[in-house]
C-alpha atoms as a PDB file:
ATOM      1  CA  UNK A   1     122.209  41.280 160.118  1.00  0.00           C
ATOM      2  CA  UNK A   2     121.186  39.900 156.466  1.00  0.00           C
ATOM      3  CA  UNK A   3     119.141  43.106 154.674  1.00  0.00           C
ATOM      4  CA  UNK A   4     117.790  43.313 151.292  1.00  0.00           C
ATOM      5  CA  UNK A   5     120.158  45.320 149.712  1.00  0.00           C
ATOM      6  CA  UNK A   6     122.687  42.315 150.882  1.00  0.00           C
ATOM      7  CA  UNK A   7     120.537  39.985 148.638  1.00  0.00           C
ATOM      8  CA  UNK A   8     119.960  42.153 145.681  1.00  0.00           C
ATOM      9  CA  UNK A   9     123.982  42.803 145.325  1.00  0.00           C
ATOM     10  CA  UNK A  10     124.148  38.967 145.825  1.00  0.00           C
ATOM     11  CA  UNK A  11     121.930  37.940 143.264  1.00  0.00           C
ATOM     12  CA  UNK A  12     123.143  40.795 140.825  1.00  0.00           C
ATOM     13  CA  UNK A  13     126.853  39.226 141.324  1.00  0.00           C
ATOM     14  CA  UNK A  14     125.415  35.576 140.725  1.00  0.00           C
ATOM     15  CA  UNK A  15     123.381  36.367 137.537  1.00  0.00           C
ATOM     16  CA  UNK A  16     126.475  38.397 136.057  1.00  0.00           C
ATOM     17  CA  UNK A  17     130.021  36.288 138.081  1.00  0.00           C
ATOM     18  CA  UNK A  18     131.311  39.718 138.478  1.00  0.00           C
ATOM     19  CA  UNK A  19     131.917  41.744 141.210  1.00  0.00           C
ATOM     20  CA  UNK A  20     132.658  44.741 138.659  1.00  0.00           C
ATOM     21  CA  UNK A  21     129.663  43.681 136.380  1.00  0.00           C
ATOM     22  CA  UNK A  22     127.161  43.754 139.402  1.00  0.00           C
ATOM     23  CA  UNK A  23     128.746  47.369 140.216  1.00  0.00           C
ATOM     24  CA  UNK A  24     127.782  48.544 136.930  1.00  0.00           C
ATOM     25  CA  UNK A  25     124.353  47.274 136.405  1.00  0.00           C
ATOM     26  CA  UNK A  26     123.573  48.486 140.433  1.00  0.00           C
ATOM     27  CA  UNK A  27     125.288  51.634 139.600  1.00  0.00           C
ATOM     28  CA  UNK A  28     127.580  51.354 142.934  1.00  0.00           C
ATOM     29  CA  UNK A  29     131.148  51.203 143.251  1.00  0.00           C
ATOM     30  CA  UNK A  30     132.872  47.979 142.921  1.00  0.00           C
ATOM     31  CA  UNK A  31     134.007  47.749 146.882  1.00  0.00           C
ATOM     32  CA  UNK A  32     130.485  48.708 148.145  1.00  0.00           C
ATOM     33  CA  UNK A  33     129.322  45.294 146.181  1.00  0.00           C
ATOM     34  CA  UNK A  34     131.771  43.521 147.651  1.00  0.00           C
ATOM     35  CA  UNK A  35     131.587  44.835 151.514  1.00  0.00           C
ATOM     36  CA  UNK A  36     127.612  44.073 151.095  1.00  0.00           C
ATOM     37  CA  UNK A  37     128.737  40.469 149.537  1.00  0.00           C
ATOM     38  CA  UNK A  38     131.116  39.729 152.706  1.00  0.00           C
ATOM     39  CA  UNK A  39     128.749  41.371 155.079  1.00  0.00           C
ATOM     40  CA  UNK A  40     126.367  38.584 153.811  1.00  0.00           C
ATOM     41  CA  UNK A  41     128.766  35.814 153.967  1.00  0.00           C
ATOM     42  CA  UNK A  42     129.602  36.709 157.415  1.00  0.00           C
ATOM     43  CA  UNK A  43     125.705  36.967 158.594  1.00  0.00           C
ATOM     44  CA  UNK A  44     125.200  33.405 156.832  1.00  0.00           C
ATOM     45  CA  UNK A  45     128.581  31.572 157.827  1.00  0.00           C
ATOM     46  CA  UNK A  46     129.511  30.324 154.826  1.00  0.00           C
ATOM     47  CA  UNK A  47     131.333  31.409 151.655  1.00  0.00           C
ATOM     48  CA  UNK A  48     129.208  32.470 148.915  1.00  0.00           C
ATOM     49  CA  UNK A  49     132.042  33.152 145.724  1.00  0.00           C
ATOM     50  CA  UNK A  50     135.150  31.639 144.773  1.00  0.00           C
ATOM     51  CA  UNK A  51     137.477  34.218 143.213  1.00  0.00           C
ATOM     52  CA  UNK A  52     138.722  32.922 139.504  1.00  0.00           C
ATOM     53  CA  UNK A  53     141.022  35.088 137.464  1.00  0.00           C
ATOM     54  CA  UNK A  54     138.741  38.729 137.251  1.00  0.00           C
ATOM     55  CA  UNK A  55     134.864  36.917 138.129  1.00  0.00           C
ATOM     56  CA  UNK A  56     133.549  35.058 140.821  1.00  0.00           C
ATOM     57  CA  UNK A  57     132.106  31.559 141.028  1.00  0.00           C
ATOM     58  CA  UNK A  58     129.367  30.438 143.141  1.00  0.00           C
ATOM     59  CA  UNK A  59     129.214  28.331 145.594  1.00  0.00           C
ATOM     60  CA  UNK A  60     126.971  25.473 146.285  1.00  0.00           C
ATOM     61  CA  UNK A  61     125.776  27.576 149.157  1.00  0.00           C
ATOM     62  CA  UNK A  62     125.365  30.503 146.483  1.00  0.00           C
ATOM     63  CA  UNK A  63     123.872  27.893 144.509  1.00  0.00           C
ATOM     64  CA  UNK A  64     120.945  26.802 147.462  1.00  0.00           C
ATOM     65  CA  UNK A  65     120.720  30.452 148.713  1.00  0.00           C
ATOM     66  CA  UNK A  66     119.930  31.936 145.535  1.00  0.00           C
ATOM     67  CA  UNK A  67     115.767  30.770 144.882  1.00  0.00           C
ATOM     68  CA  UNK A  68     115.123  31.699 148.547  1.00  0.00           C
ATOM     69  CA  UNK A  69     117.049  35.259 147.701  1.00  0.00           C
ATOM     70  CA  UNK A  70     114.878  35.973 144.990  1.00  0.00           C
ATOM     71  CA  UNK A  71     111.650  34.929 146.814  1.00  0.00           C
ATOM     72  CA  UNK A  72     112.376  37.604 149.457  1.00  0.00           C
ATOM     73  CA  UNK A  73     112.991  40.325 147.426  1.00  0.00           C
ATOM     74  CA  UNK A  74     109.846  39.505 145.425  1.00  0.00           C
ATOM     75  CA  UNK A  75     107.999  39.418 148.655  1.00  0.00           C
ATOM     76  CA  UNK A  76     109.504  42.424 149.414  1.00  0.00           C
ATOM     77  CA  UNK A  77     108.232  44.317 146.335  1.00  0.00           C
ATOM     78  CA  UNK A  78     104.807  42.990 147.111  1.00  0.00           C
ATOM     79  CA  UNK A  79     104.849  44.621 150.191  1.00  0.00           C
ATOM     80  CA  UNK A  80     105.669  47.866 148.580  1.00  0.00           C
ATOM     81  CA  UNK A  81     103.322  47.635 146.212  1.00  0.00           C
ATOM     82  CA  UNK A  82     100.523  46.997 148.480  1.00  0.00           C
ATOM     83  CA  UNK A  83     101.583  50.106 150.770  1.00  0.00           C
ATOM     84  CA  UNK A  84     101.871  51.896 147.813  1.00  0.00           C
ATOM     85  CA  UNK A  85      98.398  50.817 146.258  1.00  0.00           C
ATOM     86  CA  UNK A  86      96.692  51.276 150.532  1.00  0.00           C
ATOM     87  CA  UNK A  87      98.129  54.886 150.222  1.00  0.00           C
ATOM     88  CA  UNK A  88      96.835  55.789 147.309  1.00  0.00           C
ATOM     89  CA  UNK A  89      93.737  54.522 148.281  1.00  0.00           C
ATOM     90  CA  UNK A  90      93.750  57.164 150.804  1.00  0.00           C
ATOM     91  CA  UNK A  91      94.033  60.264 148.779  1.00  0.00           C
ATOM     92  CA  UNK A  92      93.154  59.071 145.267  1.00  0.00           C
ATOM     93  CA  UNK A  93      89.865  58.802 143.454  1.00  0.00           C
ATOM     94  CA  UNK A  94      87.831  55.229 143.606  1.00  0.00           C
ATOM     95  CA  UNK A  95      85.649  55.134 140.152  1.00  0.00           C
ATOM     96  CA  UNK A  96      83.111  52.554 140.241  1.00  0.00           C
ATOM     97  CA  UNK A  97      80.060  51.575 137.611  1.00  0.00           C
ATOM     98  CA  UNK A  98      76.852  50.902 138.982  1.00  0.00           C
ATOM     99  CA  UNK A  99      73.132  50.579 137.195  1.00  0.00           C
ATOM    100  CA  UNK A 100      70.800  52.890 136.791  1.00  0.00           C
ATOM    101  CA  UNK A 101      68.580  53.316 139.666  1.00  0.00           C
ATOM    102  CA  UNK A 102      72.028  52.122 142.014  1.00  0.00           C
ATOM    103  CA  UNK A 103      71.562  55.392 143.896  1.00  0.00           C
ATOM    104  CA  UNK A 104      68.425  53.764 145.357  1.00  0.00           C
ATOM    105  CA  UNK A 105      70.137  51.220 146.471  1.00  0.00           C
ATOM    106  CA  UNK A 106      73.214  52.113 147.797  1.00  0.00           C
ATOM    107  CA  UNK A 107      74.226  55.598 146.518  1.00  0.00           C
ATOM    108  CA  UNK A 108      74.507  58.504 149.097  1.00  0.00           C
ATOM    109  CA  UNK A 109      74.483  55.100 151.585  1.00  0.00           C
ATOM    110  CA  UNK A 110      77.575  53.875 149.894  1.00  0.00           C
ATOM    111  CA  UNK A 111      79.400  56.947 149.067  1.00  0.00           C
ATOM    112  CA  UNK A 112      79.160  57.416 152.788  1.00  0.00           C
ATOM    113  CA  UNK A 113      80.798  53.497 153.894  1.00  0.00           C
ATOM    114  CA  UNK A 114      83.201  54.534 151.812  1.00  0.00           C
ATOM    115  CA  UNK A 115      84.196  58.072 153.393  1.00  0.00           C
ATOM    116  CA  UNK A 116      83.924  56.338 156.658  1.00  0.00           C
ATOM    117  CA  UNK A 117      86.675  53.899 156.005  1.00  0.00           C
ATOM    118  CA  UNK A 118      89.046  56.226 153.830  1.00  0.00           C
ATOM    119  CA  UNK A 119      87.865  59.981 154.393  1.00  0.00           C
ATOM    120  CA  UNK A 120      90.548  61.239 152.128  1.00  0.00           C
ATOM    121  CA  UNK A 121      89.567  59.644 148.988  1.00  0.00           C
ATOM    122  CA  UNK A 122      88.061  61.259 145.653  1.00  0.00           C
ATOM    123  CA  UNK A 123      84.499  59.151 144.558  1.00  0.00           C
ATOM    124  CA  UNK A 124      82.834  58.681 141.327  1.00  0.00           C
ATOM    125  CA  UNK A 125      79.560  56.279 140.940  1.00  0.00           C
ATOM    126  CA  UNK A 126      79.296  55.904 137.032  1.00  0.00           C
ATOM    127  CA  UNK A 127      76.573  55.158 134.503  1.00  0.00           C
ATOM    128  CA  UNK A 128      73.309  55.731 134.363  1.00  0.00           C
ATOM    129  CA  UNK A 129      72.228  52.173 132.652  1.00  0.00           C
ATOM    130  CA  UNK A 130      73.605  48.398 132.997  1.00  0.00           C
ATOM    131  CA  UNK A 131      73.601  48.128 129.175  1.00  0.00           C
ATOM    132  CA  UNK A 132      75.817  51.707 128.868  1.00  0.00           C
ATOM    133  CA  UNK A 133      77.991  50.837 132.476  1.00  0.00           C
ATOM    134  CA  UNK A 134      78.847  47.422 130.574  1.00  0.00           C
ATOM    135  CA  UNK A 135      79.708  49.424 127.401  1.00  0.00           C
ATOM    136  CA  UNK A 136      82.740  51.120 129.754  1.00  0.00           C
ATOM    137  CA  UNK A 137      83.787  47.866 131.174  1.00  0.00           C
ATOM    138  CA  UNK A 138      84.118  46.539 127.671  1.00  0.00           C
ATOM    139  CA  UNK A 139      86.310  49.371 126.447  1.00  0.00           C
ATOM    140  CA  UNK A 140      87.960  49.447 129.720  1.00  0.00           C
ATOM    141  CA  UNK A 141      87.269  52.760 131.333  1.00  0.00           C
ATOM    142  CA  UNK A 142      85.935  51.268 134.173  1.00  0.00           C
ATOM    143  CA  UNK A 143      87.490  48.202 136.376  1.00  0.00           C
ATOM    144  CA  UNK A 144      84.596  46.797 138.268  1.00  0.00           C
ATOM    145  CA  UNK A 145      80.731  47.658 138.321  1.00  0.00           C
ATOM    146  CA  UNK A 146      77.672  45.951 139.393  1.00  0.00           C
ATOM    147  CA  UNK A 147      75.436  45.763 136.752  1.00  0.00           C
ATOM    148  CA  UNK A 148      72.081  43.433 135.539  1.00  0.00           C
ATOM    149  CA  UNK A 149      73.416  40.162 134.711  1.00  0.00           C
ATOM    150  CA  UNK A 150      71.591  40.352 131.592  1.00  0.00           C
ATOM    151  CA  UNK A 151      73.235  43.332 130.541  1.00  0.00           C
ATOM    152  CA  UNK A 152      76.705  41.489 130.014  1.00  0.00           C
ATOM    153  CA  UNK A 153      77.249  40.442 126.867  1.00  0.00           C
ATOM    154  CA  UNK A 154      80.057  38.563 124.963  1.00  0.00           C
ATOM    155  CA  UNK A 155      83.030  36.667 126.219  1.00  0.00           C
ATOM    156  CA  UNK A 156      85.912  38.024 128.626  1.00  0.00           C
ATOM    157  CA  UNK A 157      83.948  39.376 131.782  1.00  0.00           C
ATOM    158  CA  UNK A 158      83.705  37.530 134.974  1.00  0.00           C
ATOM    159  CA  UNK A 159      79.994  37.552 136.894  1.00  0.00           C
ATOM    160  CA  UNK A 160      79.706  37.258 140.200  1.00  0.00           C
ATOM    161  CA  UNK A 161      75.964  36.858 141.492  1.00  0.00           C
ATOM    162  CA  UNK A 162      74.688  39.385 144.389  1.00  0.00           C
ATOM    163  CA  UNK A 163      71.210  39.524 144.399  1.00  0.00           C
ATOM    164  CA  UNK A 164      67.761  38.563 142.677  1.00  0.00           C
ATOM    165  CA  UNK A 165      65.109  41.708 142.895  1.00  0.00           C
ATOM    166  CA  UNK A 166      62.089  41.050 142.002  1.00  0.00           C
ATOM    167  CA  UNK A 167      60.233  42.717 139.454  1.00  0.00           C
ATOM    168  CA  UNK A 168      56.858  43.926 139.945  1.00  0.00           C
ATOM    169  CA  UNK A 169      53.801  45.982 138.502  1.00  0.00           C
ATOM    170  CA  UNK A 170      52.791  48.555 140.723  1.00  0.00           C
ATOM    171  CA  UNK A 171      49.175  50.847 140.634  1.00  0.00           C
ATOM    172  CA  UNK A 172      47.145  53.077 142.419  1.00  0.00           C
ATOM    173  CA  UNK A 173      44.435  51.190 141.328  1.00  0.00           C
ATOM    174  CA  UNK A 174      44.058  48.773 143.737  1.00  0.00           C
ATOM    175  CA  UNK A 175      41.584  46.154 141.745  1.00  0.00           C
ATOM    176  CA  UNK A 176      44.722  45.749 139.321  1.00  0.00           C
ATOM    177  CA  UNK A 177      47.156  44.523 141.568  1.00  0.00           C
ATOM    178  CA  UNK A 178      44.847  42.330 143.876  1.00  0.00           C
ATOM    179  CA  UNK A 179      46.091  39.129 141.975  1.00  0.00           C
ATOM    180  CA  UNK A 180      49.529  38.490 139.751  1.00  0.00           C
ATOM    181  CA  UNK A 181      49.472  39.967 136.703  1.00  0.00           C
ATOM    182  CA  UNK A 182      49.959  38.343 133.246  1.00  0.00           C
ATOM    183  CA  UNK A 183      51.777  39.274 130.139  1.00  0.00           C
ATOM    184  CA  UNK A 184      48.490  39.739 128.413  1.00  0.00           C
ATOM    185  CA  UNK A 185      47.538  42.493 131.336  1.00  0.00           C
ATOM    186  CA  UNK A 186      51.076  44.008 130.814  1.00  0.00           C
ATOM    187  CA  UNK A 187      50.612  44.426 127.108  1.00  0.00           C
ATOM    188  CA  UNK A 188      47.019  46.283 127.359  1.00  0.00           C
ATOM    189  CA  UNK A 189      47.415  48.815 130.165  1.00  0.00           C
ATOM    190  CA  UNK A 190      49.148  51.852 130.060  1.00  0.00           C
ATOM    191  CA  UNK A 191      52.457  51.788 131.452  1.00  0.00           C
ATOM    192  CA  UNK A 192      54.970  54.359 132.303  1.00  0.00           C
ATOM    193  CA  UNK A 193      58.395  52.996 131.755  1.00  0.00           C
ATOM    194  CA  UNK A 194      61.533  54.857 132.994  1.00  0.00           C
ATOM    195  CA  UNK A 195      65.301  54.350 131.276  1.00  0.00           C
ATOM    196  CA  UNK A 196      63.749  55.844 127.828  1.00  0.00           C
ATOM    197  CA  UNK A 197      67.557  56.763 126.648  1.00  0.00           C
ATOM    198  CA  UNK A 198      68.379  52.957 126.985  1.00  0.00           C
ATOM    199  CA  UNK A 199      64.724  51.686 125.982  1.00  0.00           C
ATOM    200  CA  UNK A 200      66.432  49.452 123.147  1.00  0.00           C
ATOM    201  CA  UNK A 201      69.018  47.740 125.077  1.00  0.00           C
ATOM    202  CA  UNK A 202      68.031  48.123 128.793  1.00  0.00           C
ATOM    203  CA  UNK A 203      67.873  44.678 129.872  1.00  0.00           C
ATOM    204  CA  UNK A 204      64.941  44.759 132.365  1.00  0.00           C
ATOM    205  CA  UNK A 205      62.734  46.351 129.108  1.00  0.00           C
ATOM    206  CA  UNK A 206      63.868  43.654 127.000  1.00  0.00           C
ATOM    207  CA  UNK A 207      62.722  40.987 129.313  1.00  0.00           C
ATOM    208  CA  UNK A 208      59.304  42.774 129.577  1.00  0.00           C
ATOM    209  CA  UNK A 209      58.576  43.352 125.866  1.00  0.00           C
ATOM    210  CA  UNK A 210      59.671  39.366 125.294  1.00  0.00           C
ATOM    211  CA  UNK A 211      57.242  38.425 127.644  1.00  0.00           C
ATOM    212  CA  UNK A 212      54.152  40.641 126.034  1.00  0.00           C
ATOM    213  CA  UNK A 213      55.305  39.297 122.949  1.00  0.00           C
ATOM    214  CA  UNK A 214      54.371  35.695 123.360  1.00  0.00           C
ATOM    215  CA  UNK A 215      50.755  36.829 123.364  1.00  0.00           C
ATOM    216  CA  UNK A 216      50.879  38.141 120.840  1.00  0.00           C
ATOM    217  CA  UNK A 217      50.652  41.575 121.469  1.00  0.00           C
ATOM    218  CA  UNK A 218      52.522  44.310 120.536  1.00  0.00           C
ATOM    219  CA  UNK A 219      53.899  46.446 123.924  1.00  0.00           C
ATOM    220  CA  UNK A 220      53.495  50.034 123.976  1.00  0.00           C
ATOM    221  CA  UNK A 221      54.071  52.455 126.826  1.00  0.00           C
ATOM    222  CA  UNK A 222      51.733  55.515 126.909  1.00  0.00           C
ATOM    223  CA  UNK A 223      54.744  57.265 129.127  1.00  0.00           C
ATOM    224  CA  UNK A 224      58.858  57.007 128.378  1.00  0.00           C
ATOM    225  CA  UNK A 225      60.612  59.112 131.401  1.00  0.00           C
ATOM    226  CA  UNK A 226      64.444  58.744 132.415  1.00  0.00           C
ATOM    227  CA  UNK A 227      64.402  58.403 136.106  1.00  0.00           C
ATOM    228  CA  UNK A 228      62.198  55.306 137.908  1.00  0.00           C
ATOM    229  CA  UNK A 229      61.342  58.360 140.438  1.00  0.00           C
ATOM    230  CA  UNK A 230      59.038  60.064 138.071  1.00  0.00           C
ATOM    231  CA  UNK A 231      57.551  56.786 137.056  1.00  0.00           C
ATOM    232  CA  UNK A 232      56.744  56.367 140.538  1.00  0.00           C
ATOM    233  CA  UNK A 233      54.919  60.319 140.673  1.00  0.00           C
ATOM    234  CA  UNK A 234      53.068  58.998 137.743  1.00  0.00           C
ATOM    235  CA  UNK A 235      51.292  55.911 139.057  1.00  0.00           C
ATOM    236  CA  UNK A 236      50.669  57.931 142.315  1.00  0.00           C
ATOM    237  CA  UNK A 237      48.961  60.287 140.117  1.00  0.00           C
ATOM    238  CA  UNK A 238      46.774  57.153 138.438  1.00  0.00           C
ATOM    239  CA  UNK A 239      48.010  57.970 134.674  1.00  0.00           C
ATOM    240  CA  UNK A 240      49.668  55.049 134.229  1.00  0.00           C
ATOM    241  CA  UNK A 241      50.773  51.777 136.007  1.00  0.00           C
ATOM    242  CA  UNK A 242      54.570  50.751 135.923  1.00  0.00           C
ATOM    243  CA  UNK A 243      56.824  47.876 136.385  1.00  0.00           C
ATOM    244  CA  UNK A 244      59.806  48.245 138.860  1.00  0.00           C
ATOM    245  CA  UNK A 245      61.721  46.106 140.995  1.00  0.00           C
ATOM    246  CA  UNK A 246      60.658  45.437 144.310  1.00  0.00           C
ATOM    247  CA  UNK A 247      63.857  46.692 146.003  1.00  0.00           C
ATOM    248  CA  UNK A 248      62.612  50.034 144.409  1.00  0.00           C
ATOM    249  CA  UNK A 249      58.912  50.041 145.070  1.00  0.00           C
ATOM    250  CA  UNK A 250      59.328  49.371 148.808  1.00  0.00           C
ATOM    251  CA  UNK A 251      61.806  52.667 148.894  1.00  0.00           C
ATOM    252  CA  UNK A 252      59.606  54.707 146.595  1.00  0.00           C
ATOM    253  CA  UNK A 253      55.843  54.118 146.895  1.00  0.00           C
ATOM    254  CA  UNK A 254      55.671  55.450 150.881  1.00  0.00           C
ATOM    255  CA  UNK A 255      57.454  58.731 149.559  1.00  0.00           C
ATOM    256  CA  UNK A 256      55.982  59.474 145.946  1.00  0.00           C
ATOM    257  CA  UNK A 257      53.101  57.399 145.826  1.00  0.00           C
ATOM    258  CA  UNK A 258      51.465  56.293 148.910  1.00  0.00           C
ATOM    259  CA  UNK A 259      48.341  55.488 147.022  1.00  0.00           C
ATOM    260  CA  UNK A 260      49.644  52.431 144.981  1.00  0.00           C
ATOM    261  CA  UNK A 261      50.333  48.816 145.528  1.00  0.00           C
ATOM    262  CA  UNK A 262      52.155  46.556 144.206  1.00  0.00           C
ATOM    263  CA  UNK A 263      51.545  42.931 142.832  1.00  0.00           C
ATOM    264  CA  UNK A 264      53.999  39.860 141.536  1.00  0.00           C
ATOM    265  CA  UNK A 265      54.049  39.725 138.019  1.00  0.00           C
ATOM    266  CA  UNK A 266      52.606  36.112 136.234  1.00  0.00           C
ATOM    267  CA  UNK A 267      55.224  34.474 135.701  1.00  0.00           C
ATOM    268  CA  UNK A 268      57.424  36.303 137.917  1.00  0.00           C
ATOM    269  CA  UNK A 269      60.362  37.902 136.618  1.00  0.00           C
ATOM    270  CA  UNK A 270      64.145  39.172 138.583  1.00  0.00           C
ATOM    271  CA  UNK A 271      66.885  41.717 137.687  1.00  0.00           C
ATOM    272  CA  UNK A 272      69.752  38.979 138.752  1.00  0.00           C
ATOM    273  CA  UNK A 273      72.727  41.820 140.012  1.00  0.00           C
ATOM    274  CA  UNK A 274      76.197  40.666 140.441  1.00  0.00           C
ATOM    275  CA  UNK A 275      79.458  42.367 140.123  1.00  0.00           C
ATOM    276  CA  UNK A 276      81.306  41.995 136.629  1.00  0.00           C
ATOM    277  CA  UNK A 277      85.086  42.550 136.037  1.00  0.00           C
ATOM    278  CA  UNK A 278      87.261  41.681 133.209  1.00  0.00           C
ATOM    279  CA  UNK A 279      87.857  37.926 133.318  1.00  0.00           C
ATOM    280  CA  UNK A 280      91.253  37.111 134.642  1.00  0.00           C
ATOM    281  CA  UNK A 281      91.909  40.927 136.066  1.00  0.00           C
ATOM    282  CA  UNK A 282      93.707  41.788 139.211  1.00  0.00           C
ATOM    283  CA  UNK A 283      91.511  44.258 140.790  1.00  0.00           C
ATOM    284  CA  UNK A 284      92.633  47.374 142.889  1.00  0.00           C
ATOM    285  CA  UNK A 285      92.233  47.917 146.318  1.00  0.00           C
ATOM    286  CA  UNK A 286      89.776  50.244 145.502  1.00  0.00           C
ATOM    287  CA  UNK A 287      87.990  47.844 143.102  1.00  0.00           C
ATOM    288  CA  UNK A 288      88.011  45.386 146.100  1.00  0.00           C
ATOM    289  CA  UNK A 289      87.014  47.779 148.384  1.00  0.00           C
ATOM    290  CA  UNK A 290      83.865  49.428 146.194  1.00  0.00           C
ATOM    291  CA  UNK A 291      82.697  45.447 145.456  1.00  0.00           C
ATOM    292  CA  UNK A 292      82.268  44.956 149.225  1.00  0.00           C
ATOM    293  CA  UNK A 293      80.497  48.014 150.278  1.00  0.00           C
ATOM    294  CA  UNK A 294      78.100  47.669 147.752  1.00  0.00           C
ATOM    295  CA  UNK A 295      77.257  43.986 147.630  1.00  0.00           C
ATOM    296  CA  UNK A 296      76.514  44.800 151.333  1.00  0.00           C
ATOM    297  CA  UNK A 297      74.469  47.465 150.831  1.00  0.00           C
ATOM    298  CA  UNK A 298      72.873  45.468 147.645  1.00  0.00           C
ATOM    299  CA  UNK A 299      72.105  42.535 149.266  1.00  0.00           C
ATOM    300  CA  UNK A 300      70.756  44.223 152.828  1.00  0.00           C
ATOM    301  CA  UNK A 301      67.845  45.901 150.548  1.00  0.00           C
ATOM    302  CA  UNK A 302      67.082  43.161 148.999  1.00  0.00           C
ATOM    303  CA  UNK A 303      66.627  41.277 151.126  1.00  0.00           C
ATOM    304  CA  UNK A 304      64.501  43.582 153.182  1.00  0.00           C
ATOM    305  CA  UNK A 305      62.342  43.868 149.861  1.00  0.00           C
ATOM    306  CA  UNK A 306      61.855  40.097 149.821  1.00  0.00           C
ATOM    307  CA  UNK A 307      60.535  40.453 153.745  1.00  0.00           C
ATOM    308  CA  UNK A 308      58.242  43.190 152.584  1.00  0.00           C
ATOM    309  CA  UNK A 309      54.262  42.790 151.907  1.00  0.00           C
ATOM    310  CA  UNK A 310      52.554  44.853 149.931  1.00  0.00           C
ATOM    311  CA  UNK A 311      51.003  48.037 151.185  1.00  0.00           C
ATOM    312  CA  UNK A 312      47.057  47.811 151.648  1.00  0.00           C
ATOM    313  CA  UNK A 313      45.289  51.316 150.210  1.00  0.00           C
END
């Protein structure tokens, strides 16, 4: 029966037309070579060498044998790299990059898929912020993440689209969120804004204080916290209103704030989430894996957000 290690002393003993040579470089004796050679030969039919003085020749069998040779034995070490890359995904650790408030989203939820599927695995959910989890991806410490599209910056990352949240301005005042509310509204209320560590270069911030700017007003939160969550005790406390994305709201307000509302902002503004990798990069199971279960996850909230009306207090 033909076997692999048949082809690789056949190709070994084409490249180098030496049965001695091929010995060497496979680190075999000489006869083993050529018992796997006529072992071949006899599988096949047909005579693959010519003896001449101490080498070999091919022959034109040799000759159409050899690109199908070295197609199997590359398929063949693509098989045992994907075994060896489904068995590590087994025991080894899956690292990941998600934005900020991901955990909302899909953290515990996703962790979870993931432990369902491959129980013996090691987990890490990284960063805190899109701008800082697409710092990592640029310097390569991290292989996939989804992130704020308008986070990614530069050339040499690939963006794939997931989902388009919302953003809206949410109150326990109920006369302020009865109708949309403009840039000019934004830029004299008091706000509590969350992500204070990344207020500079958060993405979702930027977009806000752009907006207030073309009124010509100058934006100013009366509250900078890190987490949305205590944003969210804020407004239910009525010191200040925020601006969140929907996805969030819908999650938060029943638990921390069952007071407040919520109202489209004028004109309406989305975080646009997508998955970002290095352009061009072959991505590990694990990559693979982590982009599925949380585009899922991603996209299910979403979408229930978009189904969601506004709670009437």
């Amino acid at each position: 029966m033909l076997s692999l290690h048949q082809l690789r002393c056949f190709l070994v003993t084409y490249e180098h037309g030496s049965l001695t040579a091929a010995a060497d470089v496979l680190g075999y004796a000489q006869p083993s070579v050529s018992q796997q050679i006529r072992a071949l030969e006899k599988s096949l039919g047909a005579q693959l060498f010519h003896r001449v003085g101490r080498g070999v020749v091919p022959t034109p069998v040799a000759d159409t044998l050899r690109p199908h040779a070295e197609r199997t034995l590359a398929a063949a070490e693509e098989a045992r790299q994907v075994v060896r890359s489904a068995t590590a995904l087994e025991t080894g650790t899956i690292r990941f990059g998600m934005f900020g408030a991901a955990h909302l989203y899909a953290g515990a939820g996703l962790v979870a898929d993931v432990l369902a599927r491959h129980p013996g695995v090691r987990i890490e959910l990284v960063g805190q912020n899109s701008s800082d989890v697409h710092e990592q991806l640029r310097r390569g410490y991290l292989e996939a993440a989804m992130i704020a599209v308008s986070a990614v910056q530069g050339e040499g990352m690939q963006v794939i689209p997931v989902a388009e949240d919302e953003l809206v301005y949410v109150s326990a005042h109920p006369e302020r969120t009865r109708t949309p509310v403009t840039a000019h509204q934004l830029g004299t209320t008091a706000l509590v804004l969350s992500e204070t560590t990344w207020r500079a270069t958060d993405p979702t911030r930027i977009r806000l204080r752009q907006m207030v700017h073309a009124t010509g007003i100058i934006p100013e939160s009366r509250i900078e916290v890190e987490d949305v969550e205590t944003a969210v005790e804020l407004v239910g406390m009525g010191l200040a209103d925020s601006v969140l994305p929907k996805g969030a709201a819908v999650q938060l307000l029943p638990r921390l704030a069952p007071n407040a509302t919520w109202a489209p902002l004028r004109p309406r503004l989305f975080d646009s989430l997508a998955i970002v990798h290095r352009t061009g990069a072959s991505l590990s199971p694990a990559a693979r894996l982590m982009i599925e279960l949380a585009t899922a996850r991603v996209r299910a909230i979403v979408e229930e957000a978009d189904l969601t009306e506004p709670p009437v207090v």
